[in-house]
Every structure is written in C-alpha cells, then in structure tokens.
N, C-alpha and C. Protein backbone atom coordinates (compact mmCIF):
# COMPACT_ATOMS: atom_id res chain seq x y z
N UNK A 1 109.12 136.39 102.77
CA UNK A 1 110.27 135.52 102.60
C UNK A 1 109.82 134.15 102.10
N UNK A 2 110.06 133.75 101.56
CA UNK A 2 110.13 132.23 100.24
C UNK A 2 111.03 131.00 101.26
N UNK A 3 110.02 130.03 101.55
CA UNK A 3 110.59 129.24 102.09
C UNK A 3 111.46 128.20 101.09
N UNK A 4 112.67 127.68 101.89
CA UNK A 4 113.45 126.80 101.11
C UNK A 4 113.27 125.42 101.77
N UNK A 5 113.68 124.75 100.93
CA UNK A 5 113.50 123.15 100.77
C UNK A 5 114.61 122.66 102.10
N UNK A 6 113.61 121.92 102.73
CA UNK A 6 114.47 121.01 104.04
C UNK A 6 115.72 120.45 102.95
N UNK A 7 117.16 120.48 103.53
CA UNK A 7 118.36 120.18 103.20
C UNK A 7 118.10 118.46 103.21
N UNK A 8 118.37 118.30 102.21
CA UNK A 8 117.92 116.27 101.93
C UNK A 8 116.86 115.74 101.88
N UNK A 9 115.99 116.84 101.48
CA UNK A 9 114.68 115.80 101.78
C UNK A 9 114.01 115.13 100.58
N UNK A 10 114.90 115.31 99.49
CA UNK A 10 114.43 114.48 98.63
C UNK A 10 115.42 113.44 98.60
N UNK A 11 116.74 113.43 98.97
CA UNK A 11 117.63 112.65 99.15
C UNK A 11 116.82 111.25 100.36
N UNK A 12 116.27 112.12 101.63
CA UNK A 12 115.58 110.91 102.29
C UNK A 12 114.51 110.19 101.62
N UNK A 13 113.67 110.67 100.88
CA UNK A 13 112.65 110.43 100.13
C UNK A 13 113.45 108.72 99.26
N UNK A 14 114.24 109.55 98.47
CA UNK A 14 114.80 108.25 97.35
C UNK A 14 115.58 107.26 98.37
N UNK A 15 115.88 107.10 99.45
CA UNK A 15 117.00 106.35 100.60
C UNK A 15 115.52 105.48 100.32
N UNK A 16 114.80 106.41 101.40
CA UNK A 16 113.80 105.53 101.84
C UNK A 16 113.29 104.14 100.50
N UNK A 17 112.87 104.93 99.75
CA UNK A 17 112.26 104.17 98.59
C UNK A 17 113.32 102.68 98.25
N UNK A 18 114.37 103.55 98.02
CA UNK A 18 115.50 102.33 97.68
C UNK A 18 115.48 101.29 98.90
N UNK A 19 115.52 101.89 100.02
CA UNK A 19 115.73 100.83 101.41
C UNK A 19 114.59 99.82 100.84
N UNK A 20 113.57 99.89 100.42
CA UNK A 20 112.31 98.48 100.35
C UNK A 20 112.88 97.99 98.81
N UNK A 21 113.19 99.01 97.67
CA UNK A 21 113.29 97.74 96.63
C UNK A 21 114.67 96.78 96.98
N UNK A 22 115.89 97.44 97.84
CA UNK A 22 116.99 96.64 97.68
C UNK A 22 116.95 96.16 99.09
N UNK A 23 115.85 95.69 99.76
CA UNK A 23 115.53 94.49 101.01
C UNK A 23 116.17 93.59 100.73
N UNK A 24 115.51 93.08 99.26
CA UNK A 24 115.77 91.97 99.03
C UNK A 24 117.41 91.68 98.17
N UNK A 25 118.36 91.96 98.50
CA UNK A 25 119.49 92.24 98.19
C UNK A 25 120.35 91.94 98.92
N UNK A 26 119.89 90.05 99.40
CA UNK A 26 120.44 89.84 100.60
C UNK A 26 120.19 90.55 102.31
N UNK A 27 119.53 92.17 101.56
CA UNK A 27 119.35 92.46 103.01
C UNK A 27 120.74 94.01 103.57
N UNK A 28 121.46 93.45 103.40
CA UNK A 28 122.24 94.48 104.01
C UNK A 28 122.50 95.61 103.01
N UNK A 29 122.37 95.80 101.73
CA UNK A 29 121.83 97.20 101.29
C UNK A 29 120.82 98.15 101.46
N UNK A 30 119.64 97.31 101.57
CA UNK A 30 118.46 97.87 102.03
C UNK A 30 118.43 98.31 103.57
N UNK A 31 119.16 97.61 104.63
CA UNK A 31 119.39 97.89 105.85
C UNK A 31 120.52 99.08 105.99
N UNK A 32 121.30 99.62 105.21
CA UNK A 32 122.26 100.41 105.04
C UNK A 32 121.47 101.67 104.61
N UNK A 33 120.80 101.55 103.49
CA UNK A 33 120.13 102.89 102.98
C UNK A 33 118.96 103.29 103.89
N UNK A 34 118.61 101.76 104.29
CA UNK A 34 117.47 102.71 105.80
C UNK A 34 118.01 103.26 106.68
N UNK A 35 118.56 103.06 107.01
CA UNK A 35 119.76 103.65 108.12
C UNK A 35 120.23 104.85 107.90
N UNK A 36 120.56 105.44 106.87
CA UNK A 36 121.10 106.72 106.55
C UNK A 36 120.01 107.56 106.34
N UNK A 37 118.71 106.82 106.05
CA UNK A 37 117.73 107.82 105.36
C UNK A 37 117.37 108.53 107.01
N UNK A 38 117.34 107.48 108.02
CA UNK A 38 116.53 107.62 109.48
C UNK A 38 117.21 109.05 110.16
N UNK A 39 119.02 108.20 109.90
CA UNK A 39 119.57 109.28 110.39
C UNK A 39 119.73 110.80 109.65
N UNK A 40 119.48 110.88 108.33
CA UNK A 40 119.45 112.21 107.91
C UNK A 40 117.62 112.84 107.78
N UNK A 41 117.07 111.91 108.21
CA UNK A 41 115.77 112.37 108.81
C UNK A 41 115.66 112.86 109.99
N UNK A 42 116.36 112.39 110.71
CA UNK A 42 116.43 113.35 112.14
C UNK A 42 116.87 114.26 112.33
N UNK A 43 117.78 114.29 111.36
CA UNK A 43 118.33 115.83 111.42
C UNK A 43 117.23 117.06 110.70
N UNK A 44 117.12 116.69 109.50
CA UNK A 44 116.15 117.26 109.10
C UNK A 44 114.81 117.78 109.78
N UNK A 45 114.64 116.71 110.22
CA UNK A 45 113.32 117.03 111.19
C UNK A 45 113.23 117.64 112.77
N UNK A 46 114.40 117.83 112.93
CA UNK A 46 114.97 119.03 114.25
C UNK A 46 115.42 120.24 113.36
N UNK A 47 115.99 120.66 112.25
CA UNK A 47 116.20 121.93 111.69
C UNK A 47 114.61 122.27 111.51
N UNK A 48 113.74 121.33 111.32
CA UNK A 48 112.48 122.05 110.97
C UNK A 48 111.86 122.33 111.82
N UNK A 49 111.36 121.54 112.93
CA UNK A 49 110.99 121.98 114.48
C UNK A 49 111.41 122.98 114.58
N UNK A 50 112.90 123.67 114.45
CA UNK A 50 113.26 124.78 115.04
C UNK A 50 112.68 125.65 114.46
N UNK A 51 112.47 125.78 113.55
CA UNK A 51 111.97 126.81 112.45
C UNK A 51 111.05 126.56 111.26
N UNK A 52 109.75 126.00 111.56
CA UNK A 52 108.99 125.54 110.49
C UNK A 52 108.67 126.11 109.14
N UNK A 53 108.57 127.56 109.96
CA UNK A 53 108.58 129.22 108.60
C UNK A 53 109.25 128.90 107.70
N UNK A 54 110.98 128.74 107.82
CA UNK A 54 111.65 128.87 106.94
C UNK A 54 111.83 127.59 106.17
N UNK A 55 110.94 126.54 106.20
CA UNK A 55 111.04 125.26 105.07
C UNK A 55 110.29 124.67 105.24
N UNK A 56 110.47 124.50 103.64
CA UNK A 56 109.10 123.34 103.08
C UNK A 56 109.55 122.35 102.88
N UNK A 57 108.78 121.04 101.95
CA UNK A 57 109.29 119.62 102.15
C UNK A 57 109.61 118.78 103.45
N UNK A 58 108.77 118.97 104.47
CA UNK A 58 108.69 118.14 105.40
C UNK A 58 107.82 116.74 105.70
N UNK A 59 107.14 117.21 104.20
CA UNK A 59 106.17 115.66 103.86
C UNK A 59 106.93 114.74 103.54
N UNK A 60 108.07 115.11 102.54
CA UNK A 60 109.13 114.30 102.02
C UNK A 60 110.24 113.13 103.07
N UNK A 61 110.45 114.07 103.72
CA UNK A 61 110.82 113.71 105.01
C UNK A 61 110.20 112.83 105.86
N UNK A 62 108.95 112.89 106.28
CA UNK A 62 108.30 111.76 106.72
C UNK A 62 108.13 110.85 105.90
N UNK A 63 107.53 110.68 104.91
CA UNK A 63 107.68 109.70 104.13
C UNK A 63 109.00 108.88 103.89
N UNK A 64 109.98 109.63 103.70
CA UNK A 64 111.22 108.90 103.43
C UNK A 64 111.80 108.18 104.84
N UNK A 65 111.23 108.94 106.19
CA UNK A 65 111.23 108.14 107.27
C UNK A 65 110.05 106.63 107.25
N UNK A 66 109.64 106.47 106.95
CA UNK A 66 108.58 105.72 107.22
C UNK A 66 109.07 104.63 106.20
N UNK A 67 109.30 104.61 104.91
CA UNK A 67 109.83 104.03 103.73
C UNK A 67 111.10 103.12 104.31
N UNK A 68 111.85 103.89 105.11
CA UNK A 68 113.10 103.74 105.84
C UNK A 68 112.86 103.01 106.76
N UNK A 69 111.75 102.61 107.64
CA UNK A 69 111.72 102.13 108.39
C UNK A 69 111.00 100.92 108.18
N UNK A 70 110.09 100.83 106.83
CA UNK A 70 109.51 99.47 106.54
C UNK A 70 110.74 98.66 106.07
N UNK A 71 111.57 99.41 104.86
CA UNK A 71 112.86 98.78 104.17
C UNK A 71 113.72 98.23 104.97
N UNK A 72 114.04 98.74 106.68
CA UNK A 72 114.63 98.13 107.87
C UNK A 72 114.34 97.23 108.26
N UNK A 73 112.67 96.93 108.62
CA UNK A 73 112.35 95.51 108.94
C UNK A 73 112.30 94.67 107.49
N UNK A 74 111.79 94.51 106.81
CA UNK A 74 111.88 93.77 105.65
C UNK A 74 113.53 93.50 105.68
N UNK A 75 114.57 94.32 105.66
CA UNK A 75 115.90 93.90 105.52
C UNK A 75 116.16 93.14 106.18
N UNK A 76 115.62 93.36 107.61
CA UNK A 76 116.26 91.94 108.70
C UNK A 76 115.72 91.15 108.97
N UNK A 77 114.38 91.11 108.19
CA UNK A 77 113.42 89.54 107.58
C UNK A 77 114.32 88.72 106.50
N UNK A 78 114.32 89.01 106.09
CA UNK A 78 115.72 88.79 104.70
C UNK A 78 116.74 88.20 105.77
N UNK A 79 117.63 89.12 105.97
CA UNK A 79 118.27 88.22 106.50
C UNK A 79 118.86 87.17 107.91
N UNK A 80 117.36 87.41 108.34
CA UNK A 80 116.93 86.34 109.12
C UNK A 80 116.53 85.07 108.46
N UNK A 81 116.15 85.15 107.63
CA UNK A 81 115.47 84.32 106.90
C UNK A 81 116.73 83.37 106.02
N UNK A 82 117.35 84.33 105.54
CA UNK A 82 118.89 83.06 105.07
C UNK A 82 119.54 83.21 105.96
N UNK A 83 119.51 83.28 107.05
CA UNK A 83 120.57 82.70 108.42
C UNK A 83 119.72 81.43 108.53
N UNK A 84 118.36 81.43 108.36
CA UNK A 84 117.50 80.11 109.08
C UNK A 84 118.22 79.17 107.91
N UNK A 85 118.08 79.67 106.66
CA UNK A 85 118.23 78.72 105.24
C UNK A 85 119.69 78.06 105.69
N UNK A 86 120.39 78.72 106.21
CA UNK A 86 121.85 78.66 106.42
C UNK A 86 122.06 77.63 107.28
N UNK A 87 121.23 77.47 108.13
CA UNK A 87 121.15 76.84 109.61
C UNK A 87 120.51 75.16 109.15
N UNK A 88 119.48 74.95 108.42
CA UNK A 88 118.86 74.30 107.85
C UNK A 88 119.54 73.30 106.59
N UNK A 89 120.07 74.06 105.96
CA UNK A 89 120.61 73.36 104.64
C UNK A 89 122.66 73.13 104.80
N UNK A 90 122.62 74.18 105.37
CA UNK A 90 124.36 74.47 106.08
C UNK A 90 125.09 75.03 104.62
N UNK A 91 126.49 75.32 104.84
CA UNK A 91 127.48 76.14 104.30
C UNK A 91 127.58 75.22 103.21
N UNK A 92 128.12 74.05 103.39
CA UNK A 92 128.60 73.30 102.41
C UNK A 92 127.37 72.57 101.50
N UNK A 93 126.05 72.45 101.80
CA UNK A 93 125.25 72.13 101.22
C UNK A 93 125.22 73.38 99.77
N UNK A 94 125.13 74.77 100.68
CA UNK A 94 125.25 75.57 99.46
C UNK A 94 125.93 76.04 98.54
N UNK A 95 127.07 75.28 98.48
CA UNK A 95 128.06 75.02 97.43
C UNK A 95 128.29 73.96 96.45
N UNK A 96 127.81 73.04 97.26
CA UNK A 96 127.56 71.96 96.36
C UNK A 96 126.61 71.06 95.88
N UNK A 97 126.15 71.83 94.50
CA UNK A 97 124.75 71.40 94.15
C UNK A 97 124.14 69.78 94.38
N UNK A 98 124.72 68.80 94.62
CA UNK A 98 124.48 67.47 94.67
C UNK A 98 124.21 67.42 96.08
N UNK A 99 124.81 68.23 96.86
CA UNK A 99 124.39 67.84 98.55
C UNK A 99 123.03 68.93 98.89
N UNK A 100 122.89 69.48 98.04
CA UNK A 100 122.05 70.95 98.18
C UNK A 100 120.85 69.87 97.83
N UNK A 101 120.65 69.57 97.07
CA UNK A 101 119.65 68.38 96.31
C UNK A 101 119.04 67.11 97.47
N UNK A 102 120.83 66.44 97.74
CA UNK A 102 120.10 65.62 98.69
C UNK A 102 119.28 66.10 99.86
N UNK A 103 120.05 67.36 100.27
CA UNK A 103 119.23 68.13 101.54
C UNK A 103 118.13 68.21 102.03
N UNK A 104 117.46 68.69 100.49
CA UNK A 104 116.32 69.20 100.21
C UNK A 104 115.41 68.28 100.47
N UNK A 105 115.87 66.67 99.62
CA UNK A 105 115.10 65.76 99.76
C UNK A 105 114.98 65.35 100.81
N UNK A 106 115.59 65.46 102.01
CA UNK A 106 115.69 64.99 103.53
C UNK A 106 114.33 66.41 104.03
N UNK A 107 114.43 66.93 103.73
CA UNK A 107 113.89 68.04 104.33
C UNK A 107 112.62 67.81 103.71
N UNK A 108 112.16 67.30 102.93
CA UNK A 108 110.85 67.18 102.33
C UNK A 108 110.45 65.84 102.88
N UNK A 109 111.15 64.83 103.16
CA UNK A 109 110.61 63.75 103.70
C UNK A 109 110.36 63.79 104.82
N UNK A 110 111.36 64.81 105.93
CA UNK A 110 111.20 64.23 107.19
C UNK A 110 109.04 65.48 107.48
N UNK A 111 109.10 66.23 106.42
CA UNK A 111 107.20 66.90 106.63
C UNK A 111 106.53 65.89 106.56
C-alpha cells in the first residue's frame, strides 16, 4: 500500500513560511498565519501518530510548525515594539508630521 500525503502539509509548510515574511506587517498577519499553521499542525500530527504507515510528509509538518512558531514570536515583537513607539511618540504625534519631528527631537536630547 502507497502511502499518502499528511492532509495540509504543504499548506502548513507555506503558513509557516509566510508567518516570518509577513511578521513584519505590522504583526497581526504574521500572528494570524502562525496560528492556523500550529493549529492545522496538530491536527495533522495526531492523524499521523495514529497511523504513521499510512502517510508521508510529516517533515513538512514539523517544519511548518516550527516556522509557525518563530513567525509568532517575531509577530508579537513587532507589535510590541509599535505599542512602545506608540507609548513614546503618542497617537497624535503620528499624524502629524511637525509634532512627529518635534518629538523626536525631545527624545534625542533628553539621551
């Protein structure tokens, strides 16, 4: 009998991958596609436990877990990181380029 391909596992594979290039995408895309890759990795990876015989591509699967899970933290570095910017420079600074400017310069003087 000819084993068949774990159901998504190239689908987790490309999640994963995408979760690290679109980190930086503000963050909550890349935190979205890790998220789906994790959860359709777990599934995957209990149909295969049950039955290893009948499928292949379980490398894919880990990998696309692991991909998924760097692209997760990197996502909520991101946007941790413009909550700080946010916190620092404020709402209205980032709308209006002349106060965004003065900001900056306060923030460089008071180092």
């Amino acid at each position: 009998m000819e084993k068949q391909n774990l159901p998504n596992s190239t689908l987790i594979l490309v999640f994963g991958i995408l979760s690290i290039v679109t980190c930086w995408c503000y963050g909550f895309i890349g935190l979205i596609l890790g998220i789906i890759a994790i959860v359709l990795a777990s599934k995957s990876a209990k149909l295969y436990q049950a039955e290893p015989d009948l499928y292949s591509g379980y490398g894919n699967v880990q990998a696309g877990k692991i991909m998924a899970f760097i692209g997760i933290i990197l996502s909520v570095a991101t946007i941790v990181g413009m909550i700080m910017v946010m916190n620092m420079i404020g709402w209205d600074a980032l709308q209006d380029p002349e106060l965004m400017q003065q900001k900056l310069e306060e923030l460089q003087q008071n180092k």
